[in-house]
Every structure is written in C-alpha cells, then in structure tokens.
ModelCIF file with pLDDT and N, C-alpha, C, O atoms, coordinates in Angstrom:
data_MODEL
#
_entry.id   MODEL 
#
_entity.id                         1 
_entity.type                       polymer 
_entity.pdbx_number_of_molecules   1 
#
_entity_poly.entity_id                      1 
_entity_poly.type                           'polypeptide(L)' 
_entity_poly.nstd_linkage                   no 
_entity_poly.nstd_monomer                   no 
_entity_poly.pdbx_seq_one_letter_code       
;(UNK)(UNK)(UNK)(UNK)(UNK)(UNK)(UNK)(UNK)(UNK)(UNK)(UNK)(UNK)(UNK)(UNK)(UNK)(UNK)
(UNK)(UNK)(UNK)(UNK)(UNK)(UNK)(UNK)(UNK)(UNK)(UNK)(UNK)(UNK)(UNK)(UNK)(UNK)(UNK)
(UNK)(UNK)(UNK)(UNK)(UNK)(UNK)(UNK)(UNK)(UNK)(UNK)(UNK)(UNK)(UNK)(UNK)
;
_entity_poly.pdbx_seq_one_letter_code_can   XXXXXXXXXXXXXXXXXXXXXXXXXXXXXXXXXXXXXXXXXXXXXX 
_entity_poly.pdbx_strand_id                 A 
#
loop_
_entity_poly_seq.entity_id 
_entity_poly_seq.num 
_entity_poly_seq.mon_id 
_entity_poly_seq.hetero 
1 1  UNK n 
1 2  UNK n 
1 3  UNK n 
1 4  UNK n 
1 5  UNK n 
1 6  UNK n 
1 7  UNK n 
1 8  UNK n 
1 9  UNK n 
1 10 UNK n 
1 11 UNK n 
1 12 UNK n 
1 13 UNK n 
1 14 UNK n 
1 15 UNK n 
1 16 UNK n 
1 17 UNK n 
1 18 UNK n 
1 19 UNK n 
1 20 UNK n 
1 21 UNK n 
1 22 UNK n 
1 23 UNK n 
1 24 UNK n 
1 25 UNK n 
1 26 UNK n 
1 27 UNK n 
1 28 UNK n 
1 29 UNK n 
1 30 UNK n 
1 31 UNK n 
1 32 UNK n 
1 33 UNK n 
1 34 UNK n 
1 35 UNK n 
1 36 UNK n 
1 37 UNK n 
1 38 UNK n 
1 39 UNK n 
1 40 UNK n 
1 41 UNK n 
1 42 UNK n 
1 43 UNK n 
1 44 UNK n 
1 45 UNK n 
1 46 UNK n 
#
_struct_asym.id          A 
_struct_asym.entity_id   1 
#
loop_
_ma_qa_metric.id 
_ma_qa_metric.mode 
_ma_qa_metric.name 
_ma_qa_metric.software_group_id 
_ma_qa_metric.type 
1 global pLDDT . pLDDT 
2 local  pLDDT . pLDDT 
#
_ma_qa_metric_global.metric_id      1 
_ma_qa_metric_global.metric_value   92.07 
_ma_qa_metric_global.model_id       1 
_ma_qa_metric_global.ordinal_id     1 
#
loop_
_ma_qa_metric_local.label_asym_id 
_ma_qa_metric_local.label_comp_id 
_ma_qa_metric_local.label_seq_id 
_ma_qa_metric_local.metric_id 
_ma_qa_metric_local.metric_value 
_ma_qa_metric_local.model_id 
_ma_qa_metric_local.ordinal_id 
A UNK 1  2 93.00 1 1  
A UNK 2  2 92.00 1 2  
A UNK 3  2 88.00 1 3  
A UNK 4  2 86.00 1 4  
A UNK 5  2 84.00 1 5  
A UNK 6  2 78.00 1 6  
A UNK 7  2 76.00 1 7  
A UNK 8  2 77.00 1 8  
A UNK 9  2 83.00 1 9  
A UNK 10 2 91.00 1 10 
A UNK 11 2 92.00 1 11 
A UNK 12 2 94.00 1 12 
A UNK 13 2 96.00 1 13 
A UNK 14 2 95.00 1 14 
A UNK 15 2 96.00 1 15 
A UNK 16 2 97.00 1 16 
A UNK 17 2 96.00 1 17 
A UNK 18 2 96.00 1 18 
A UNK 19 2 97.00 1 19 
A UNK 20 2 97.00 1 20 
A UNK 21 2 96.00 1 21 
A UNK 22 2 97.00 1 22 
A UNK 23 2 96.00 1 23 
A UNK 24 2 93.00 1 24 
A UNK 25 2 93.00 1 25 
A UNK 26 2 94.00 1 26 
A UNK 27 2 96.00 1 27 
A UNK 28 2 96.00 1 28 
A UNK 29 2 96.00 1 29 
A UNK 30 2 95.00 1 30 
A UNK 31 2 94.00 1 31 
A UNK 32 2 93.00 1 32 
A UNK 33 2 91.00 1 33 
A UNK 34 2 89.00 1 34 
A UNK 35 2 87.00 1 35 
A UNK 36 2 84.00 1 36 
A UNK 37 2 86.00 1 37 
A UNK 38 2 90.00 1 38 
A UNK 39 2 92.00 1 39 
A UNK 40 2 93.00 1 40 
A UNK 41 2 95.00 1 41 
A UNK 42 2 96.00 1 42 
A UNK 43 2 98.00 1 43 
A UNK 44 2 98.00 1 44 
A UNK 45 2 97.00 1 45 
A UNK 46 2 96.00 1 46 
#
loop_
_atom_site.group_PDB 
_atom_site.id 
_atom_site.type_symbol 
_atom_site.label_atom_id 
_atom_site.label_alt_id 
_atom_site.label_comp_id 
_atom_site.label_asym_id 
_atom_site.label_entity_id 
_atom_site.label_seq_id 
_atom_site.pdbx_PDB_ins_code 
_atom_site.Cartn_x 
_atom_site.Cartn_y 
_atom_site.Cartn_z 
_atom_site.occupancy 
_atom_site.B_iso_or_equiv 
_atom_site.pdbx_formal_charge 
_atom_site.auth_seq_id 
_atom_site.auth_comp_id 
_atom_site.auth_asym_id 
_atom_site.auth_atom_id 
_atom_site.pdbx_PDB_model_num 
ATOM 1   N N  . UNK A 1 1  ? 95.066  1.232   36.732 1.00 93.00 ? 1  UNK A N  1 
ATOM 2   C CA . UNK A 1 1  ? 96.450  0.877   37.050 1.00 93.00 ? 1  UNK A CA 1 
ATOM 3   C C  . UNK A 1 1  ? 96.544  -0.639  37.106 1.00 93.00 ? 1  UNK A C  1 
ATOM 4   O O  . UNK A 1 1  ? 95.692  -1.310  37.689 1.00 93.00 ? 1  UNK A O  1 
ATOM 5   N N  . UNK A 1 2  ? 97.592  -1.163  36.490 1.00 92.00 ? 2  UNK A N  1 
ATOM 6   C CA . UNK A 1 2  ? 97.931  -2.768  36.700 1.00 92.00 ? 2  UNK A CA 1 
ATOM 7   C C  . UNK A 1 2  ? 99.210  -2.852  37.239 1.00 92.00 ? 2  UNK A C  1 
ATOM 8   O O  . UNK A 1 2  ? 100.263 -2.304  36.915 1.00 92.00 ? 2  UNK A O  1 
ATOM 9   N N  . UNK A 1 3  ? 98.854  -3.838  38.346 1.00 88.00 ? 3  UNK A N  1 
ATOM 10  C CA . UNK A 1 3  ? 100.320 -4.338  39.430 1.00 88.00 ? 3  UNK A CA 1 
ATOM 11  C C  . UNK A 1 3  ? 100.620 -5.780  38.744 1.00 88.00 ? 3  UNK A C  1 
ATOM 12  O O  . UNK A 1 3  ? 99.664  -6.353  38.220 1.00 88.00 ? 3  UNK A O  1 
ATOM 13  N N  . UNK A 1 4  ? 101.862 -6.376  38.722 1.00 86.00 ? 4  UNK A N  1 
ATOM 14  C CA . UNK A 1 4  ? 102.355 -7.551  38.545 1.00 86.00 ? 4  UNK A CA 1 
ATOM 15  C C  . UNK A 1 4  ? 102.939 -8.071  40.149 1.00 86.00 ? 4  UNK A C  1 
ATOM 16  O O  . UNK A 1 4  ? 103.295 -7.564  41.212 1.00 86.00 ? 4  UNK A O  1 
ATOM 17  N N  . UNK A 1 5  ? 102.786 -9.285  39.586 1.00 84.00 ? 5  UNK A N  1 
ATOM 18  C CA . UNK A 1 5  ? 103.627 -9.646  41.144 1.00 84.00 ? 5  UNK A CA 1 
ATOM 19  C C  . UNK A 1 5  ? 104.349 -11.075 40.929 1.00 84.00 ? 5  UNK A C  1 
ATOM 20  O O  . UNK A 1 5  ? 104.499 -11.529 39.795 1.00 84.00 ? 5  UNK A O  1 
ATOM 21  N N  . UNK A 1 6  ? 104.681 -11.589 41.802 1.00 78.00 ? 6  UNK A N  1 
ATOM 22  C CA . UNK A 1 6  ? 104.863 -12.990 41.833 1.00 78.00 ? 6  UNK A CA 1 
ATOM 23  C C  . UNK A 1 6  ? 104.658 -14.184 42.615 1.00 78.00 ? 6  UNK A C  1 
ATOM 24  O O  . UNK A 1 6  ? 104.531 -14.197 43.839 1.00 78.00 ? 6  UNK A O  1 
ATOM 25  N N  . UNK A 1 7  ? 104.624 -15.387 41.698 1.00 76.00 ? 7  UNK A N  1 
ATOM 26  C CA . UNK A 1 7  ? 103.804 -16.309 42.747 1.00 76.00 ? 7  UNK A CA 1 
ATOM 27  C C  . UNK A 1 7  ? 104.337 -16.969 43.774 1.00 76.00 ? 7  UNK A C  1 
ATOM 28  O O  . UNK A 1 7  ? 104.034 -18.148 43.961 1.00 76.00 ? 7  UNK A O  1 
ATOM 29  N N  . UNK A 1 8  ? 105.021 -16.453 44.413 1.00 77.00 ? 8  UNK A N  1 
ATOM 30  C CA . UNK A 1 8  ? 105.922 -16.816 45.677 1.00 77.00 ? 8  UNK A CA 1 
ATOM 31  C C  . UNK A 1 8  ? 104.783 -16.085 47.094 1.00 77.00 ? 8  UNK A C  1 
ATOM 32  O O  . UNK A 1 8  ? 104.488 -16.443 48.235 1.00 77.00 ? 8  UNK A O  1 
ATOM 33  N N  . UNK A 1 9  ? 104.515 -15.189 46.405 1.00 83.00 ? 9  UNK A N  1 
ATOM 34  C CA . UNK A 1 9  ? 102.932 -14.505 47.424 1.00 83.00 ? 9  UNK A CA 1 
ATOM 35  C C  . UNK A 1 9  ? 101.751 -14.950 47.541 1.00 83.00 ? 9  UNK A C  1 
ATOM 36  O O  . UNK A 1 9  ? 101.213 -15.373 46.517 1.00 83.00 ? 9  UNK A O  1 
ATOM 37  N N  . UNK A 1 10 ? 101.285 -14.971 48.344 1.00 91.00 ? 10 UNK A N  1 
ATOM 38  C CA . UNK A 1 10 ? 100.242 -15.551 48.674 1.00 91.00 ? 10 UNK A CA 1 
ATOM 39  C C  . UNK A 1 10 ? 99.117  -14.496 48.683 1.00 91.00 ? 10 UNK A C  1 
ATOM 40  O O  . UNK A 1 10 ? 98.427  -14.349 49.692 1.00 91.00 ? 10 UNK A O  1 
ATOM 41  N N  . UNK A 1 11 ? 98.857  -13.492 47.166 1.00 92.00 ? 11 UNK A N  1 
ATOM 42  C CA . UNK A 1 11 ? 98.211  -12.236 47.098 1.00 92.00 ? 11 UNK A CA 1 
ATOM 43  C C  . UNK A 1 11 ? 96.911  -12.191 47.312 1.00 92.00 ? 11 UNK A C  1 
ATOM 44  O O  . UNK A 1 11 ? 96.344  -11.475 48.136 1.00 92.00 ? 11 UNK A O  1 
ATOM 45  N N  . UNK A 1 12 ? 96.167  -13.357 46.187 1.00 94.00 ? 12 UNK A N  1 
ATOM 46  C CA . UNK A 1 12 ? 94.515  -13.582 46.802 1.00 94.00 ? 12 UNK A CA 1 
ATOM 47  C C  . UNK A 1 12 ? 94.057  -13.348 48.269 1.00 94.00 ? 12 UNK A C  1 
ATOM 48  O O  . UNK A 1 12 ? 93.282  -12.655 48.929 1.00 94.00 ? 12 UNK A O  1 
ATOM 49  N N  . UNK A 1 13 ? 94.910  -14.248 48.382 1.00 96.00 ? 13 UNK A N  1 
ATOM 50  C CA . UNK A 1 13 ? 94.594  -14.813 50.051 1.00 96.00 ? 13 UNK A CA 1 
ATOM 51  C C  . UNK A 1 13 ? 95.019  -13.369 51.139 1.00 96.00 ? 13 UNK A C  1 
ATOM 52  O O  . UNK A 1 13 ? 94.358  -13.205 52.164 1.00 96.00 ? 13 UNK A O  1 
ATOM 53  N N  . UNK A 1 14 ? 96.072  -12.473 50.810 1.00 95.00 ? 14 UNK A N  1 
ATOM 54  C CA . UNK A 1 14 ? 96.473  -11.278 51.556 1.00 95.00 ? 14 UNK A CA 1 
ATOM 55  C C  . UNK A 1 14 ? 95.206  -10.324 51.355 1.00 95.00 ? 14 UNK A C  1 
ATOM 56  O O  . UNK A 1 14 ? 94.656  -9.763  52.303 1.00 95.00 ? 14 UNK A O  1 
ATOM 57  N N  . UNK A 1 15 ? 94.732  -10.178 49.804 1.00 96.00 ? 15 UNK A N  1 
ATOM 58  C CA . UNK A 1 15 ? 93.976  -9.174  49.725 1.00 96.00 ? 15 UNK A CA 1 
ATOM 59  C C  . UNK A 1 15 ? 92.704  -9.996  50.405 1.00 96.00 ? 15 UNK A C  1 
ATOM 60  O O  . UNK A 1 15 ? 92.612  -9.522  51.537 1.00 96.00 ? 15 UNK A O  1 
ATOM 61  N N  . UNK A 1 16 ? 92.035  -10.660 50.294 1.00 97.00 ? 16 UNK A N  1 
ATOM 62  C CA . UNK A 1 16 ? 91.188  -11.266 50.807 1.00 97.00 ? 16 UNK A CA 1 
ATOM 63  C C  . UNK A 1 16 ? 90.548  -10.900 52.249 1.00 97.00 ? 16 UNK A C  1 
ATOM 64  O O  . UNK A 1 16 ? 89.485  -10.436 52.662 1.00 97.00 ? 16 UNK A O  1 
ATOM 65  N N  . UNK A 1 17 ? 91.966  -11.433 52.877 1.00 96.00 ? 17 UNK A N  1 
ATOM 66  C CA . UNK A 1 17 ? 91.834  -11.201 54.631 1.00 96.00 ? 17 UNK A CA 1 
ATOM 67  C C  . UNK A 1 17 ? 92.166  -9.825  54.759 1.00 96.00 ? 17 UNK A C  1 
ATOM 68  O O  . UNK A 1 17 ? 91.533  -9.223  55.626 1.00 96.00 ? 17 UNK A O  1 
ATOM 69  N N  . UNK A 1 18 ? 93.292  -8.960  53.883 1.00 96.00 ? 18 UNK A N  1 
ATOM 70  C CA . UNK A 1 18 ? 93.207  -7.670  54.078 1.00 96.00 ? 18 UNK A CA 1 
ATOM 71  C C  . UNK A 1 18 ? 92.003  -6.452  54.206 1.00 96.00 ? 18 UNK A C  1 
ATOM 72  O O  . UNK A 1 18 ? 92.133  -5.297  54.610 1.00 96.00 ? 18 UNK A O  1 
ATOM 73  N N  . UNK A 1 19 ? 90.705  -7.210  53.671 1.00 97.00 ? 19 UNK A N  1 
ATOM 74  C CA . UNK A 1 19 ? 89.473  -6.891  53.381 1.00 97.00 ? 19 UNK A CA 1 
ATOM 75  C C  . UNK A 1 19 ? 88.554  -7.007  54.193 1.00 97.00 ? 19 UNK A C  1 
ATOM 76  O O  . UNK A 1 19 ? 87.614  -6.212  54.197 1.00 97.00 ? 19 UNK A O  1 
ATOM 77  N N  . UNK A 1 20 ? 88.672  -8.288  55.263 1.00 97.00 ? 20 UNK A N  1 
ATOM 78  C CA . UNK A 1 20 ? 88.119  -8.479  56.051 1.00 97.00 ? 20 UNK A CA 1 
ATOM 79  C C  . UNK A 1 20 ? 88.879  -7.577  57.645 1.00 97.00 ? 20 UNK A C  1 
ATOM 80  O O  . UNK A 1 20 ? 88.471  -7.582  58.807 1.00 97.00 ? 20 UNK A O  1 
ATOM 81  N N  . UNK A 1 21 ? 89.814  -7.048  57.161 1.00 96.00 ? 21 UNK A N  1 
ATOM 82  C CA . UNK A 1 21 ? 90.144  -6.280  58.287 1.00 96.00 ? 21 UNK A CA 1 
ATOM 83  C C  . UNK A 1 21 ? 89.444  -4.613  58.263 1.00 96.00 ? 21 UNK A C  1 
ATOM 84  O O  . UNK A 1 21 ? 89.751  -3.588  58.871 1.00 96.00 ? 21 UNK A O  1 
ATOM 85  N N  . UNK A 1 22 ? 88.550  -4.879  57.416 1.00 97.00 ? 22 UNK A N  1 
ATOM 86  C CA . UNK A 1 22 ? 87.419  -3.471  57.188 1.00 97.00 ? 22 UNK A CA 1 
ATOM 87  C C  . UNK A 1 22 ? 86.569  -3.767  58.322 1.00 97.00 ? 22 UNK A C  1 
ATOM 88  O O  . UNK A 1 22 ? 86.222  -2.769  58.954 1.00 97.00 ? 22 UNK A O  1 
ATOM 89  N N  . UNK A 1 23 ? 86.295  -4.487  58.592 1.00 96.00 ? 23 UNK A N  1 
ATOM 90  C CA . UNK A 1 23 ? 85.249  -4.575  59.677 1.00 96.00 ? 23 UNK A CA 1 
ATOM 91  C C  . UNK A 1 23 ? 85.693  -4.729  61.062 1.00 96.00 ? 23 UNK A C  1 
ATOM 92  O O  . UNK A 1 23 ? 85.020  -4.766  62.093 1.00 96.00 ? 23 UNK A O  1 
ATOM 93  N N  . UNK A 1 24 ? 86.935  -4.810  60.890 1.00 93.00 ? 24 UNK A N  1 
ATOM 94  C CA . UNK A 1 24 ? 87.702  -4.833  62.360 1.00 93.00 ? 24 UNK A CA 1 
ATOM 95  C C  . UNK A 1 24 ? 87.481  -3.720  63.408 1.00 93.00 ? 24 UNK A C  1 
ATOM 96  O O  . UNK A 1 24 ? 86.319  -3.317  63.365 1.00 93.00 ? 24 UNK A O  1 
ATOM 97  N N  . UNK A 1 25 ? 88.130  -3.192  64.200 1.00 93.00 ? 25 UNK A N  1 
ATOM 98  C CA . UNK A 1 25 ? 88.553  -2.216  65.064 1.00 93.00 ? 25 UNK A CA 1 
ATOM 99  C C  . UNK A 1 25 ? 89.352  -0.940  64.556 1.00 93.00 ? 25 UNK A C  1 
ATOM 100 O O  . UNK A 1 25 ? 89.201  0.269   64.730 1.00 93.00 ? 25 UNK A O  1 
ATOM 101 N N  . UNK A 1 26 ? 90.380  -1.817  63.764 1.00 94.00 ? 26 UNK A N  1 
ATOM 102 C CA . UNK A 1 26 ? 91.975  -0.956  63.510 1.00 94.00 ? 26 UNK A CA 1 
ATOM 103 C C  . UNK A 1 26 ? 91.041  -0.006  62.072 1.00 94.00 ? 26 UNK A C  1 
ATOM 104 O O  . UNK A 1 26 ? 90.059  -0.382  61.431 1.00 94.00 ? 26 UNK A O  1 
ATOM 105 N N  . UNK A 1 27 ? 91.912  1.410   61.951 1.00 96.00 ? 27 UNK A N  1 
ATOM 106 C CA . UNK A 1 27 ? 91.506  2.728   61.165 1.00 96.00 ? 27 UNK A CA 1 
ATOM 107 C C  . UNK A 1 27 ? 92.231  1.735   59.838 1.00 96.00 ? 27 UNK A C  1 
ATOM 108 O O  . UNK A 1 27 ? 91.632  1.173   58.921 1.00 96.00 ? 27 UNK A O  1 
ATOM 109 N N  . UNK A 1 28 ? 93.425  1.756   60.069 1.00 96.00 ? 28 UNK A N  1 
ATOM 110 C CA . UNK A 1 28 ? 94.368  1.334   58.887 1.00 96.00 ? 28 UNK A CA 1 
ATOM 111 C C  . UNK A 1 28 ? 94.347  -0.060  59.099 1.00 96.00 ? 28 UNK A C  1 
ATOM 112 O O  . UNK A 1 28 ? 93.974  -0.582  60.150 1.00 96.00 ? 28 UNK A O  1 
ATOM 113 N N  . UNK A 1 29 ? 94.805  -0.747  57.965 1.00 96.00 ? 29 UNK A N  1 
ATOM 114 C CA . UNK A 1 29 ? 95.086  -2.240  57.242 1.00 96.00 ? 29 UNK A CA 1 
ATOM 115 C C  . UNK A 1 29 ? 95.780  -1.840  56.689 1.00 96.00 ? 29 UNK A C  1 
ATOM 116 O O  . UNK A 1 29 ? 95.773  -0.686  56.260 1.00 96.00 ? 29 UNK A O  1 
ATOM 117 N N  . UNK A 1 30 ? 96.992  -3.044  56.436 1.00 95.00 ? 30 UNK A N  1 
ATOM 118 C CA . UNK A 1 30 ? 98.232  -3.354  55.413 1.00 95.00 ? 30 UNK A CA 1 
ATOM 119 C C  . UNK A 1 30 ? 98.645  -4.384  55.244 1.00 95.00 ? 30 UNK A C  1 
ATOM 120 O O  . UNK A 1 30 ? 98.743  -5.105  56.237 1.00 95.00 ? 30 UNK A O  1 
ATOM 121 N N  . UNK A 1 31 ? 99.042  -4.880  54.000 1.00 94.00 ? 31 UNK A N  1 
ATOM 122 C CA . UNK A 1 31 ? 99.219  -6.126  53.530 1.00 94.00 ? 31 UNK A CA 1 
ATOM 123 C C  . UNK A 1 31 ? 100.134 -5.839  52.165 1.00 94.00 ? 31 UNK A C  1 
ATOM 124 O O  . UNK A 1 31 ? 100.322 -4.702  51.730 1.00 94.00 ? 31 UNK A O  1 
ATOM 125 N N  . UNK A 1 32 ? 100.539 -6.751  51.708 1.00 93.00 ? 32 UNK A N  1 
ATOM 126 C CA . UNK A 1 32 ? 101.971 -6.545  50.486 1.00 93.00 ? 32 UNK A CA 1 
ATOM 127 C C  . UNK A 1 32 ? 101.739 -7.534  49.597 1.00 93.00 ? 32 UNK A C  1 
ATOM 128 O O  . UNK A 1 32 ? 100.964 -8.479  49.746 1.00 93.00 ? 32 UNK A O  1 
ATOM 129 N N  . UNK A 1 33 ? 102.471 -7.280  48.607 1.00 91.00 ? 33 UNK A N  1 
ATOM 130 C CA . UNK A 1 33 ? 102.428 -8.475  47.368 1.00 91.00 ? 33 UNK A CA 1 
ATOM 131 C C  . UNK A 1 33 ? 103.962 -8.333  46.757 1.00 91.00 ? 33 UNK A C  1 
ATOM 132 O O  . UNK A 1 33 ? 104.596 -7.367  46.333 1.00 91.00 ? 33 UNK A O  1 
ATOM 133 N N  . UNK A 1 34 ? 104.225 -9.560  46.888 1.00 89.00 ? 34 UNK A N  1 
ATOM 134 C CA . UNK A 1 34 ? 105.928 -9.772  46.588 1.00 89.00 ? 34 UNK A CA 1 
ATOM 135 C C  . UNK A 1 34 ? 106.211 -9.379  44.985 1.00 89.00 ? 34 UNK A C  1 
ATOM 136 O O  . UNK A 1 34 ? 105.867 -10.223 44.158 1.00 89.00 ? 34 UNK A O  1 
ATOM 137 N N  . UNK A 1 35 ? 106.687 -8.411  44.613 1.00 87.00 ? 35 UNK A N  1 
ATOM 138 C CA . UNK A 1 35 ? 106.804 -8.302  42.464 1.00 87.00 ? 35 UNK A CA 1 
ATOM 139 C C  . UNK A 1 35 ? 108.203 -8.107  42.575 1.00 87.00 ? 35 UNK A C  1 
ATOM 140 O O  . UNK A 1 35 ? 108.810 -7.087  42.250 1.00 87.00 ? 35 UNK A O  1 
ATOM 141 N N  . UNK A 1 36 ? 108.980 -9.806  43.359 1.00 84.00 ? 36 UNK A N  1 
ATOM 142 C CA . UNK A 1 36 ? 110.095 -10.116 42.819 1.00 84.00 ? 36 UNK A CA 1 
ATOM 143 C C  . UNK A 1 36 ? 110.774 -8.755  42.855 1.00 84.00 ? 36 UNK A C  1 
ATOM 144 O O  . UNK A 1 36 ? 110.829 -7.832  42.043 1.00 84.00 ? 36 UNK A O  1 
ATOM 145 N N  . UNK A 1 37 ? 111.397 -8.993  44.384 1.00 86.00 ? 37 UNK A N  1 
ATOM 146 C CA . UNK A 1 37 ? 112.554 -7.367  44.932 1.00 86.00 ? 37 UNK A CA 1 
ATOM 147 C C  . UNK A 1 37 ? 112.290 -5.996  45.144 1.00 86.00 ? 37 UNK A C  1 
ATOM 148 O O  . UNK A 1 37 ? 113.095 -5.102  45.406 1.00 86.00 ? 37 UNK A O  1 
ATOM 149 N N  . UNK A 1 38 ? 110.376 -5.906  44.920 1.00 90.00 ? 38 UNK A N  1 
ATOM 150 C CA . UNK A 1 38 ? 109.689 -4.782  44.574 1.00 90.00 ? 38 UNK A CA 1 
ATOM 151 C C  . UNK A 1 38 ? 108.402 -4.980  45.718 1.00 90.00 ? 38 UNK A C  1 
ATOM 152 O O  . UNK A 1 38 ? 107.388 -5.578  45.358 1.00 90.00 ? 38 UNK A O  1 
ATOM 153 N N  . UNK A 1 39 ? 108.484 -4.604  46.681 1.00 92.00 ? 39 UNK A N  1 
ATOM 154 C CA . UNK A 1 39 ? 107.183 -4.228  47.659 1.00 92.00 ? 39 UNK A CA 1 
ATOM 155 C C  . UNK A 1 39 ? 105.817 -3.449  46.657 1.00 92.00 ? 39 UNK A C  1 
ATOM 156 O O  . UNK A 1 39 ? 105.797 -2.255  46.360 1.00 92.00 ? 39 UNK A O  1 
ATOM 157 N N  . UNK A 1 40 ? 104.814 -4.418  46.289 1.00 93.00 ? 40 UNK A N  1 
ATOM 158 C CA . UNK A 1 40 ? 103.608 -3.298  46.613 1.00 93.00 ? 40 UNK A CA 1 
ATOM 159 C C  . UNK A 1 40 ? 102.745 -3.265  47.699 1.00 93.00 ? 40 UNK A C  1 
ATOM 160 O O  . UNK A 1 40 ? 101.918 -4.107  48.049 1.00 93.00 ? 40 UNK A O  1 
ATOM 161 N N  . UNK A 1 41 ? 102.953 -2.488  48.056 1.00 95.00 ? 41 UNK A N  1 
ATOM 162 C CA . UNK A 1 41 ? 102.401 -2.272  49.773 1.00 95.00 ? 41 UNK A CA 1 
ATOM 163 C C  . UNK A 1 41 ? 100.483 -1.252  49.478 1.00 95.00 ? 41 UNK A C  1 
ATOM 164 O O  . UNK A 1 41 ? 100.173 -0.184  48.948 1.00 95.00 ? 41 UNK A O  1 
ATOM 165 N N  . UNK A 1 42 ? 99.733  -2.325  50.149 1.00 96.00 ? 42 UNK A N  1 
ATOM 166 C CA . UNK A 1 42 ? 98.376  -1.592  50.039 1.00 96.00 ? 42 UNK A CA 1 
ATOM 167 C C  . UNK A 1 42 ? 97.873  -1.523  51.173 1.00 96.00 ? 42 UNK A C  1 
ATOM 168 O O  . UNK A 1 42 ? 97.759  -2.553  51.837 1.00 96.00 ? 42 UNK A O  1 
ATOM 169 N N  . UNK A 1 43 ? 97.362  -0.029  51.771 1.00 98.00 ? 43 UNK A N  1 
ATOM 170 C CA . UNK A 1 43 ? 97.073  0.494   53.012 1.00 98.00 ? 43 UNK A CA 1 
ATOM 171 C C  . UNK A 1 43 ? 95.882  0.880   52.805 1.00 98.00 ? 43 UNK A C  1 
ATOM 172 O O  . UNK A 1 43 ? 95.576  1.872   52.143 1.00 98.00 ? 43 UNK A O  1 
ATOM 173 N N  . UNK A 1 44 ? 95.137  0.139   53.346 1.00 98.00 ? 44 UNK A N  1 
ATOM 174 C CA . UNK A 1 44 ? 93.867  0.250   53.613 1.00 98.00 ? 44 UNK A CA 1 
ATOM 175 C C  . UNK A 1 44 ? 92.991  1.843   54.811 1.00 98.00 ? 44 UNK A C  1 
ATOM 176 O O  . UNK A 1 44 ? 93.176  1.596   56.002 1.00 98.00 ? 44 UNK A O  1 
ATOM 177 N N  . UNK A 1 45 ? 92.463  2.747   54.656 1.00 97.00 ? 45 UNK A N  1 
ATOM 178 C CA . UNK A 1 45 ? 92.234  3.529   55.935 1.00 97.00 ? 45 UNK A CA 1 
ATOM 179 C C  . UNK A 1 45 ? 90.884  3.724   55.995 1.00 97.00 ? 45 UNK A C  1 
ATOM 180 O O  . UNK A 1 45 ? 90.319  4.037   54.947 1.00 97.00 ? 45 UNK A O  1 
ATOM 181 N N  . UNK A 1 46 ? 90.374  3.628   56.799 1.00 96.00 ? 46 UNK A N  1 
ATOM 182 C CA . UNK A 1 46 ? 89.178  3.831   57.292 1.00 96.00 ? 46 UNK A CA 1 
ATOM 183 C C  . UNK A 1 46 ? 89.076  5.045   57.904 1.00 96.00 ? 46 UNK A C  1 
ATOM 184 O O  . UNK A 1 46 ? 88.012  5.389   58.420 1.00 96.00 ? 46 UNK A O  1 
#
C-alpha cells in the first residue's frame, strides 16, 4: 500500500517518535499525517 501526504506534516518525525512509543507503557499509539483535507491516522497496538 502507498500513502501520499503533505509537507505541511511533520511525518518522519511523527512516525519516528510514534515508534518509540512501543516501548512505552500505553497498549495503543497514534499519530497522523496531513494528505491535504485527508487524515491518515496510524494506530499502533500492542
């Protein structure tokens, strides 16, 4: 699957730290990527 997005997001950097919330506490993580009026929303679950 390929997502587009746009560079008004700061996506690297979301998925990045979204990743490092694997080692956290919390079951679930969530973080978004702006595709211009279009949420892709990625939920992480442990």
């Amino acid at each position: 699957k390929s997502f587009m997005f746009g560079y008004l997001t700061d996506a690297l950097a979301d998925l990045l730290f979204g990743m490092t919330g694997l080692y956290g506490q919390w079951r679930t993580e969530r973080f978004f990527f702006d595709a211009v009026t279009t949420e892709i929303r990625w939920v992480l679950r442990r």
